[in-house]
Structures are given as C-alpha cells and as structure tokens.
C-alpha atoms as a PDB file:
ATOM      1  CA  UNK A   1      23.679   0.826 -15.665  1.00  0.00           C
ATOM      2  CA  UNK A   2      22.453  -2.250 -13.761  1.00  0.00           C
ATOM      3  CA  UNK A   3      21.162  -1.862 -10.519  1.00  0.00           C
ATOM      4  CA  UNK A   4      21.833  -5.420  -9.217  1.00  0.00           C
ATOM      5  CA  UNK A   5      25.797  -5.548 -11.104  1.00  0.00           C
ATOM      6  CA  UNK A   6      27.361  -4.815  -7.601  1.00  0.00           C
ATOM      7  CA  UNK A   7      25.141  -6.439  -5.551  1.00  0.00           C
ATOM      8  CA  UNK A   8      25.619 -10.248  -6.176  1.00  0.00           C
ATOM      9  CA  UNK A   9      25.626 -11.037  -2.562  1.00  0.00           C
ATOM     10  CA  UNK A  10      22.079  -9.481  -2.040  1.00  0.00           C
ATOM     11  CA  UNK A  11      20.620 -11.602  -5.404  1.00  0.00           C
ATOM     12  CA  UNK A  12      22.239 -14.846  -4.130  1.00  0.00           C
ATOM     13  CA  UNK A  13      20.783 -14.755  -0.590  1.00  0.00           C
ATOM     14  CA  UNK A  14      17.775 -13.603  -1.960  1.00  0.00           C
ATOM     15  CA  UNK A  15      17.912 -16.859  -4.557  1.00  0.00           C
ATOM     16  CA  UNK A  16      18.977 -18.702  -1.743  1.00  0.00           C
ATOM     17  CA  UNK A  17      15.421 -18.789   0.055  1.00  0.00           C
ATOM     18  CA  UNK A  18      13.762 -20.389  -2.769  1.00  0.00           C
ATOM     19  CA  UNK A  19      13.769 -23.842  -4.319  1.00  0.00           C
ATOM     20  CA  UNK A  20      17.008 -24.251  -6.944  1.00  0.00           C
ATOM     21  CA  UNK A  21      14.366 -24.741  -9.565  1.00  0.00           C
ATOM     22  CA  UNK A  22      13.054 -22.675 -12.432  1.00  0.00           C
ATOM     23  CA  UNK A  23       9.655 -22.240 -10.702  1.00  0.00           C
ATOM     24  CA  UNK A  24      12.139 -21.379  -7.465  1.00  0.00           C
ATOM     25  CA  UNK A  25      14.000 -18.072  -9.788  1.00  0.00           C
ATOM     26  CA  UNK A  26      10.563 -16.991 -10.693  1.00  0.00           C
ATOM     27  CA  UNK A  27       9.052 -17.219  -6.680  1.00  0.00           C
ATOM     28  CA  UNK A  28      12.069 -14.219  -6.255  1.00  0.00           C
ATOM     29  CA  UNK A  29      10.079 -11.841  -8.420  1.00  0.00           C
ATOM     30  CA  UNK A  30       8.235  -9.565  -5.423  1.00  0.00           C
ATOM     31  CA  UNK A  31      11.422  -9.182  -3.692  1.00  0.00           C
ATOM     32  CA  UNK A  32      13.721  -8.139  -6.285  1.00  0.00           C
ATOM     33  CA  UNK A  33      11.122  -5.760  -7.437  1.00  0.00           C
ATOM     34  CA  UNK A  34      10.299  -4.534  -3.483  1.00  0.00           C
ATOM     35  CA  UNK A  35      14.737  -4.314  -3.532  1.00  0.00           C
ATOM     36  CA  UNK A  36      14.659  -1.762  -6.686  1.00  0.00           C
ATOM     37  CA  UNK A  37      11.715  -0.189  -5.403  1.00  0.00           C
ATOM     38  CA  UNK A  38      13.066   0.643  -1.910  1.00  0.00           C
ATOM     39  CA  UNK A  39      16.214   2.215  -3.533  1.00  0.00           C
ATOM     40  CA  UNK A  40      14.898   4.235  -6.502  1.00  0.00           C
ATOM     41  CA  UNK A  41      11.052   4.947  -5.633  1.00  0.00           C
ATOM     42  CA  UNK A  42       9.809   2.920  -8.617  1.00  0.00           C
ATOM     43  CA  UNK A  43      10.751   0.138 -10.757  1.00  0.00           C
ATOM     44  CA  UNK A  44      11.379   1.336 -14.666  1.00  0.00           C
ATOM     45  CA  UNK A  45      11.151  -0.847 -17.806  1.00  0.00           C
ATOM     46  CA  UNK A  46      14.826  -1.484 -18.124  1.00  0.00           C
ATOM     47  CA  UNK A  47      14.731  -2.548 -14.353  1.00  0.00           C
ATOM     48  CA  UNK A  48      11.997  -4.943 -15.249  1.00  0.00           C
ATOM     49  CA  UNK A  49      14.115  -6.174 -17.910  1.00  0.00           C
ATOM     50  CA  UNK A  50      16.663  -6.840 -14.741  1.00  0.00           C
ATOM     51  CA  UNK A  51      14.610  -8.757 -12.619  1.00  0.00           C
ATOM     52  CA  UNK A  52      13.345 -10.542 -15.399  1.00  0.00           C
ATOM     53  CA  UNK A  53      16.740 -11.610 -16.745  1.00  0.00           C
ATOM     54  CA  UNK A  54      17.542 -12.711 -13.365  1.00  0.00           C
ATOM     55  CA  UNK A  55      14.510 -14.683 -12.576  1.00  0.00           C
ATOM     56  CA  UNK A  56      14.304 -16.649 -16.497  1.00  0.00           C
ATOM     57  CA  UNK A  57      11.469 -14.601 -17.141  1.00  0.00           C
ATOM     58  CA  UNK A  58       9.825 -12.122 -19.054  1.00  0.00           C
ATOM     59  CA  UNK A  59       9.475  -8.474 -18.788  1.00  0.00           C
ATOM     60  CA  UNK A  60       5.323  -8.853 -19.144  1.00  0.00           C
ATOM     61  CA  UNK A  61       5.112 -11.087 -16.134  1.00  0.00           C
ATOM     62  CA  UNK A  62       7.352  -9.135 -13.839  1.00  0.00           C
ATOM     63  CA  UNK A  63       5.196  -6.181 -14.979  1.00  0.00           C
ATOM     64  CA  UNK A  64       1.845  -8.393 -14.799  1.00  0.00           C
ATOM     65  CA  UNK A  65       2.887  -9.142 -11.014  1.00  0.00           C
ATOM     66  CA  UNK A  66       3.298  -5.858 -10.358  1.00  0.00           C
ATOM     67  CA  UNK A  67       0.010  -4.835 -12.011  1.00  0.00           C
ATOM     68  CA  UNK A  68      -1.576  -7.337  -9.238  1.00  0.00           C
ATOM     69  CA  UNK A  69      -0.533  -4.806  -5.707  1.00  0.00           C
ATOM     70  CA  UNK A  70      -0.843  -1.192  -5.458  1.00  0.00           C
ATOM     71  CA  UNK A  71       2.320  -1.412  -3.672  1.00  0.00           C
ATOM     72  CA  UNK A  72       4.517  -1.791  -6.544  1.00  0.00           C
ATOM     73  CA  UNK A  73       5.023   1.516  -8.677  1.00  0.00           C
ATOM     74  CA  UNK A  74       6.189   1.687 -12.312  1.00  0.00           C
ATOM     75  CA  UNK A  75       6.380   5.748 -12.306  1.00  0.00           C
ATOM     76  CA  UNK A  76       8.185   8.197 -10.193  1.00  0.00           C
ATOM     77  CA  UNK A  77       6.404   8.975  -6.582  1.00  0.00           C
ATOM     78  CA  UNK A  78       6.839  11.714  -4.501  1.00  0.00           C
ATOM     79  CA  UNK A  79       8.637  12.088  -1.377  1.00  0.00           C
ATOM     80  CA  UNK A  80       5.366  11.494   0.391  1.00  0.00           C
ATOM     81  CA  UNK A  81       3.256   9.311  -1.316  1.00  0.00           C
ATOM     82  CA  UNK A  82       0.022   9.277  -0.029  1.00  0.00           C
ATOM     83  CA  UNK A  83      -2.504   6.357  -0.750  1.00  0.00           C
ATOM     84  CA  UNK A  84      -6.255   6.993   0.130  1.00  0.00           C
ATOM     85  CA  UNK A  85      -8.238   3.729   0.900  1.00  0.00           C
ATOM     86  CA  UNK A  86     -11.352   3.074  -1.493  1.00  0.00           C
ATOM     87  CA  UNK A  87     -13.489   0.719  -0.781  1.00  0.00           C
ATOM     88  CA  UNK A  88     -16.484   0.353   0.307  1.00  0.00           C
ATOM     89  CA  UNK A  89     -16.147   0.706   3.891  1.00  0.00           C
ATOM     90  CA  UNK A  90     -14.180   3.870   3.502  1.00  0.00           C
ATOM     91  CA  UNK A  91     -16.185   5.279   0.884  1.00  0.00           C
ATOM     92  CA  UNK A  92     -19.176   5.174   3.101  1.00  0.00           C
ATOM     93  CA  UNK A  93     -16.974   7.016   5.796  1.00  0.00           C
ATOM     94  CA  UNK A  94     -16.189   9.731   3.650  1.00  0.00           C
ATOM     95  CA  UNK A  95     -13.240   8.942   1.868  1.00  0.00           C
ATOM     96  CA  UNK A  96     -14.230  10.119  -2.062  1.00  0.00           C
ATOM     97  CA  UNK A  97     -14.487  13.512  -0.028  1.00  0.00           C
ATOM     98  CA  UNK A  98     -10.819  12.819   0.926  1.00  0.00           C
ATOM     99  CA  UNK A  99      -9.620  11.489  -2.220  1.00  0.00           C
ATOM    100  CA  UNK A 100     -11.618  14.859  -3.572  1.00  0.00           C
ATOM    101  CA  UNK A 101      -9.692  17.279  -1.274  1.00  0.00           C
ATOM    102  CA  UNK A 102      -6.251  15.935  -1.544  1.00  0.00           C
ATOM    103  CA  UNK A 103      -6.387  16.100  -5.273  1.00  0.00           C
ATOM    104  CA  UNK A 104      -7.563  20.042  -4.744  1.00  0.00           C
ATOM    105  CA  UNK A 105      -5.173  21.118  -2.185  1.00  0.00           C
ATOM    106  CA  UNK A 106      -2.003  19.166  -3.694  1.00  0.00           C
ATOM    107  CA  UNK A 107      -3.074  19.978  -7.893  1.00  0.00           C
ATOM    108  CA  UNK A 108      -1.854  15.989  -8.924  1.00  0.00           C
ATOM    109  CA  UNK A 109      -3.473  13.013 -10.344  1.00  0.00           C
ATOM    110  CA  UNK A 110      -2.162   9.857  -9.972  1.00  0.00           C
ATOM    111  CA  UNK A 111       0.580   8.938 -11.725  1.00  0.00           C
ATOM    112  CA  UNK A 112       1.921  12.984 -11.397  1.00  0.00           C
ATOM    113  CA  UNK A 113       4.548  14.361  -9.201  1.00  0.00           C
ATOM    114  CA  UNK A 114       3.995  17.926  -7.561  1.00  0.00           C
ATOM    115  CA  UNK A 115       6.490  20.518  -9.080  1.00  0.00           C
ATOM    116  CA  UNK A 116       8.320  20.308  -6.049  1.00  0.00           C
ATOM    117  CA  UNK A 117       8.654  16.645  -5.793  1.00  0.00           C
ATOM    118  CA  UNK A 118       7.131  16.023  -2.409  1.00  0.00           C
ATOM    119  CA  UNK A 119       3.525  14.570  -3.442  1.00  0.00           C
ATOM    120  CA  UNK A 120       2.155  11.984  -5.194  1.00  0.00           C
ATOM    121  CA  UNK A 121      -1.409  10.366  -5.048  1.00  0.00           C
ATOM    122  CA  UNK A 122      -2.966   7.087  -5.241  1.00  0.00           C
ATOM    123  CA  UNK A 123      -5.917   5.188  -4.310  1.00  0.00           C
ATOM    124  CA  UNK A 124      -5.568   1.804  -3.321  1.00  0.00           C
ATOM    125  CA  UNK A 125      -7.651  -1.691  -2.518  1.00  0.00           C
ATOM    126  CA  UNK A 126      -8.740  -2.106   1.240  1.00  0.00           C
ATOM    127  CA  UNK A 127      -5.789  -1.493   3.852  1.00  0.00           C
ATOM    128  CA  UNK A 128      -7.316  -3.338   6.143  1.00  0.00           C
ATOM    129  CA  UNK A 129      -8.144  -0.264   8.892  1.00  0.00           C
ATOM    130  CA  UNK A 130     -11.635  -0.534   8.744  1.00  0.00           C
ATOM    131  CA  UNK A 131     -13.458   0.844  11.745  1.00  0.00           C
ATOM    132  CA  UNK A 132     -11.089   3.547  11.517  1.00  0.00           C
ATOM    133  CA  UNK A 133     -12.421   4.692   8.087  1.00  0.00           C
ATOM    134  CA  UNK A 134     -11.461   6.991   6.147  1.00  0.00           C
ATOM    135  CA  UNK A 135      -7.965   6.543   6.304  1.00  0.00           C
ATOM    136  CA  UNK A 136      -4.812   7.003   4.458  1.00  0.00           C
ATOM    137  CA  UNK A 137      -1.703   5.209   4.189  1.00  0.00           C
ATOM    138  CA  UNK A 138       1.937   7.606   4.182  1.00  0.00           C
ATOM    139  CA  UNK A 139       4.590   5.894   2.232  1.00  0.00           C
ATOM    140  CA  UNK A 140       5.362   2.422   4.285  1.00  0.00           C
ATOM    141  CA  UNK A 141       5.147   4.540   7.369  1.00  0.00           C
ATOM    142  CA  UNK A 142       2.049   3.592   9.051  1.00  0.00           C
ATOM    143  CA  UNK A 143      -1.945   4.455   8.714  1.00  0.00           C
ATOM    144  CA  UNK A 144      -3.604   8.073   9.582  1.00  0.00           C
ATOM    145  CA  UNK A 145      -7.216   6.959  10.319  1.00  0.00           C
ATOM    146  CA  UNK A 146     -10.234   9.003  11.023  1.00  0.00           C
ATOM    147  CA  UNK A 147      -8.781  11.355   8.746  1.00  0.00           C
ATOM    148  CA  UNK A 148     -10.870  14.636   8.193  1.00  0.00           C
ATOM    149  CA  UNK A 149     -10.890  17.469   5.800  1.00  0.00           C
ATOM    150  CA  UNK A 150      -9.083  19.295   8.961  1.00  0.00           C
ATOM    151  CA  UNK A 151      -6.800  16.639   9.803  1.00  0.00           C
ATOM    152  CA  UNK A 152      -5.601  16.441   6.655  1.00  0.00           C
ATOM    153  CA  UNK A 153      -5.062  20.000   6.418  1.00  0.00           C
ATOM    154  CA  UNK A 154      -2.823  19.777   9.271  1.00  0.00           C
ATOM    155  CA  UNK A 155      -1.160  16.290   7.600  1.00  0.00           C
ATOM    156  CA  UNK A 156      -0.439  18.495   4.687  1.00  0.00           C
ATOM    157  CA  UNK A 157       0.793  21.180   6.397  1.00  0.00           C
ATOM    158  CA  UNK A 158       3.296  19.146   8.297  1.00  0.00           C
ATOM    159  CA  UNK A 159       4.347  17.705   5.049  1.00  0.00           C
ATOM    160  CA  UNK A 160       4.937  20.687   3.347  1.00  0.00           C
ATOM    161  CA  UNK A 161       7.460  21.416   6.128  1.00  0.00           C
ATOM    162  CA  UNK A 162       9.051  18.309   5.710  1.00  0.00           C
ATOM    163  CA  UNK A 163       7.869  17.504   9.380  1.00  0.00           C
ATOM    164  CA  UNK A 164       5.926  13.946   9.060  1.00  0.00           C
ATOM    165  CA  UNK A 165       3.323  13.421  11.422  1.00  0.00           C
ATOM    166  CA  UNK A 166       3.831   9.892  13.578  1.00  0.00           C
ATOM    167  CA  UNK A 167       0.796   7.454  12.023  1.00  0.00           C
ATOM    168  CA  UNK A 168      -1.795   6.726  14.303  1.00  0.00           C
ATOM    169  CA  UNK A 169      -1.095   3.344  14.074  1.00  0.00           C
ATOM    170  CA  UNK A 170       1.882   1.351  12.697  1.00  0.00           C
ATOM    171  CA  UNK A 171       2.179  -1.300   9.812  1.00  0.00           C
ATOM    172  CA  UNK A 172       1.129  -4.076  10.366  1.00  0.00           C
ATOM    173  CA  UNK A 173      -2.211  -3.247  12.621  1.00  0.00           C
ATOM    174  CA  UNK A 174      -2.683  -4.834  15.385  1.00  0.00           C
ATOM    175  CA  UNK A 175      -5.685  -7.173  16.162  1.00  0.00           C
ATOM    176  CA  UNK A 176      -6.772  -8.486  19.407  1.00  0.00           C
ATOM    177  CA  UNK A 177      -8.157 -11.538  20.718  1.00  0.00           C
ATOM    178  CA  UNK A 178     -11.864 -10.552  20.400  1.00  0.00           C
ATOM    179  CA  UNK A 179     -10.407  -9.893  16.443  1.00  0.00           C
ATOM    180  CA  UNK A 180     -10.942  -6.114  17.412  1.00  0.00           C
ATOM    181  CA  UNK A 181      -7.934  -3.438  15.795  1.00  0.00           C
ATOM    182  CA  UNK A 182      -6.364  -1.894  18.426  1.00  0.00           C
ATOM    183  CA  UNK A 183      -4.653   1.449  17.744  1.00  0.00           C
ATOM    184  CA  UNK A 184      -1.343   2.637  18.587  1.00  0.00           C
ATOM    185  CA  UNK A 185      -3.179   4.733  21.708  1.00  0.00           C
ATOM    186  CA  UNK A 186      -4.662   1.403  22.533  1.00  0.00           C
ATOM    187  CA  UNK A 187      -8.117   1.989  21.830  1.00  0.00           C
ATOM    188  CA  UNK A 188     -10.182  -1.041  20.298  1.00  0.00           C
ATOM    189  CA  UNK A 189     -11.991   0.198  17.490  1.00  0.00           C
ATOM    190  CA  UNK A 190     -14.765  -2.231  15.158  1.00  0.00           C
ATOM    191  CA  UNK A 191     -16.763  -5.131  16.020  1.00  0.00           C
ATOM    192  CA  UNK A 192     -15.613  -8.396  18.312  1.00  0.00           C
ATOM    193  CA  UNK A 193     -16.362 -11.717  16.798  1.00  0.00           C
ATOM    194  CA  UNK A 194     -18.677 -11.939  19.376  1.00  0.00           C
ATOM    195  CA  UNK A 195     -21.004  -9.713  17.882  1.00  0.00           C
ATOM    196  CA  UNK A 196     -21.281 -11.331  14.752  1.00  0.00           C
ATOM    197  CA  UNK A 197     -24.207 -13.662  14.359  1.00  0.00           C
ATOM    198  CA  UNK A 198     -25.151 -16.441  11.480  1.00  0.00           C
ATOM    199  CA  UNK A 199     -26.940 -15.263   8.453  1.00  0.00           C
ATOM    200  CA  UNK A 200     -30.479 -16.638   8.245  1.00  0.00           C
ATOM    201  CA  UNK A 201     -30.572 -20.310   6.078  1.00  0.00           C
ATOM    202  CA  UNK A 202     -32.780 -19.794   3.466  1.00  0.00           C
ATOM    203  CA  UNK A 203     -35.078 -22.892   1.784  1.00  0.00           C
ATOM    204  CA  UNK A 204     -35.301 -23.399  -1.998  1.00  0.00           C
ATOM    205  CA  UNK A 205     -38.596 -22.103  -1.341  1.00  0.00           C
ATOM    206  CA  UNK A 206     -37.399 -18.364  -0.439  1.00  0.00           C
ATOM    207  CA  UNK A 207     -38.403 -19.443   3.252  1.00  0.00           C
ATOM    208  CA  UNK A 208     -36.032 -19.099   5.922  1.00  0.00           C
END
C-alpha cells in the first residue's frame, strides 16, 4: 500500500518549500525519506520507489542519498537503536572497547535486530560530542557521553526494562561563546578557541 496515498496535504506543504522546478521535487528527497522513516523505523525498496516517483527521480539516487548519512536506515532497527561514535577522537577514548562490549552483551551486528526487538547497533561518523568521548547516540533522543563499560551496563539495564535513561545532553549540543560544549548539567567540557594557537609556517626549504 502507499504510505504517502492519504497524506497529500503533508507532500504538498512539503513540495511547497522548494522551488516549483524539477531540481525543486528532487531538493524534497531527505524529508520525505526522514517522513517514512519517522513512521515505520526504516525506509524499504518499494518506499524508495515512493519518494522517488514523487520527486521525478530514481530509486538509485534516493537510495544513493541515503547511502551519504548514517541517519537514514534501509533495514528494520530496534526499539532502541543505539549508534556508537567512531572516529578518531572517540576511538582514542575508548570507544572500539564500547563498540566491543555492546556487541557482547546485546549478541547483534549491525544490520540485526535482537530476538526481542528492542536492540539494534550501529556505528556512525563523528557526532560532534567530542571532549565528551566515548559516547553514544540513543535513537534521536540525545547523546550519553563519557560512557563506560559500567555505564553502559546500567544504560542497558534500563533499556531492557523499557525505562530510558534521560541523555546527558540533548540534540543539538550546545556550544558556548568560547566555542566550548556545554552539557545539559552545564559543565563546559573541550578546548576554548582561545587555546588554540597557529601552526608553525613552514619554508620550501623544510625551515620554519
């Protein structure tokens, strides 16, 4: 059945912040995708074929944007989808050891549902919480930073309950005016601008 068949109000106002153009139908992509998304958990192939229809596209490039954000899933996710960041900042903090324990205690991979259909797993680009590394994302909820082998025991256990922990720190974070991230307690966590100083200029010559 089509998803957007009763919901031709919600695809014209969506059409209706974009140029009338072809280019303008295709700049609707993300949030026709982020729409099916936010009611089913995942966008299929015969949803793509939706959007795409929709937008005078092609199933390939709504797929091939998707491809492009970690945010956008093409398979089923659990109830509590939990998205480890990867990078290099985090992985220096620890977070392969989180990645490494979340896949023990919780038995998925990504792309796999737990039999009971409250976790899946994912690691993701930079989220942008880096002097609170490692950290973890929930869902949309918010970020759990600093998080240990022991917190996340205690995330998971909360979970399992169905009893979601608040995040430490909502979506988006917050930055201050010294371009510090401030945390939902208020704490200023990272380095000010202040503290940042020029890289040497080096000569042709090797010679700074």
């Amino acid at each position: 059945m089509s998803y957007f068949a009763d919901k031709q109000p919600l695809v014209a106002d969506i059409f209706s912040r974009y140029p009338d153009s072809p280019q303008g139908r295709r700049s609707a992509l993300m949030p026709l995708i982020r729409e099916v998304q936010d009611a089913e958990g995942f966008v299929s192939g015969s949803r793509m074929d939706e959007i795409a229809a929709l937008c005078g596209t092609t199933a390939t490039e709504v797929r091939s944007v998707m491809s492009f954000y970690s945010t956008y899933h093409t398979l089923p996710t659990g109830k509590y989808h939990l998205q480890v960041c990867s990078t290099v900042m985090c992985s220096l903090a620890g977070s392969d050891e989180l990645w490494d324990h979340l896949v023990a205690q919780l038995d998925v991979q990504p792309g796999e549902v737990s039999p009971d259909g409250r976790f899946s797993v994912q690691k993701v680009e930079c989220l942008g919480s880096c002097g609170t590394a490692p950290m973890m994302q929930i869902n949309d909820d918010g970020y759990y930073e600093r998080v240990t082998p022991g917190k996340c025991a205690r995330i998971l256990e909360s979970l399992r309950a169905d009893l979601q922990p608040l995040p430490d720190n909502p979506v988006p974070v917050t930055i201050n005016a010294e371009g510090r991230q401030v945390l939902a307690s208020g704490e200023a966590v990272g380095a000010s601008m202040t503290g940042l100083s020029q890289l040497p200029f080096l000569a042709p010559g090797g010679e700074a």
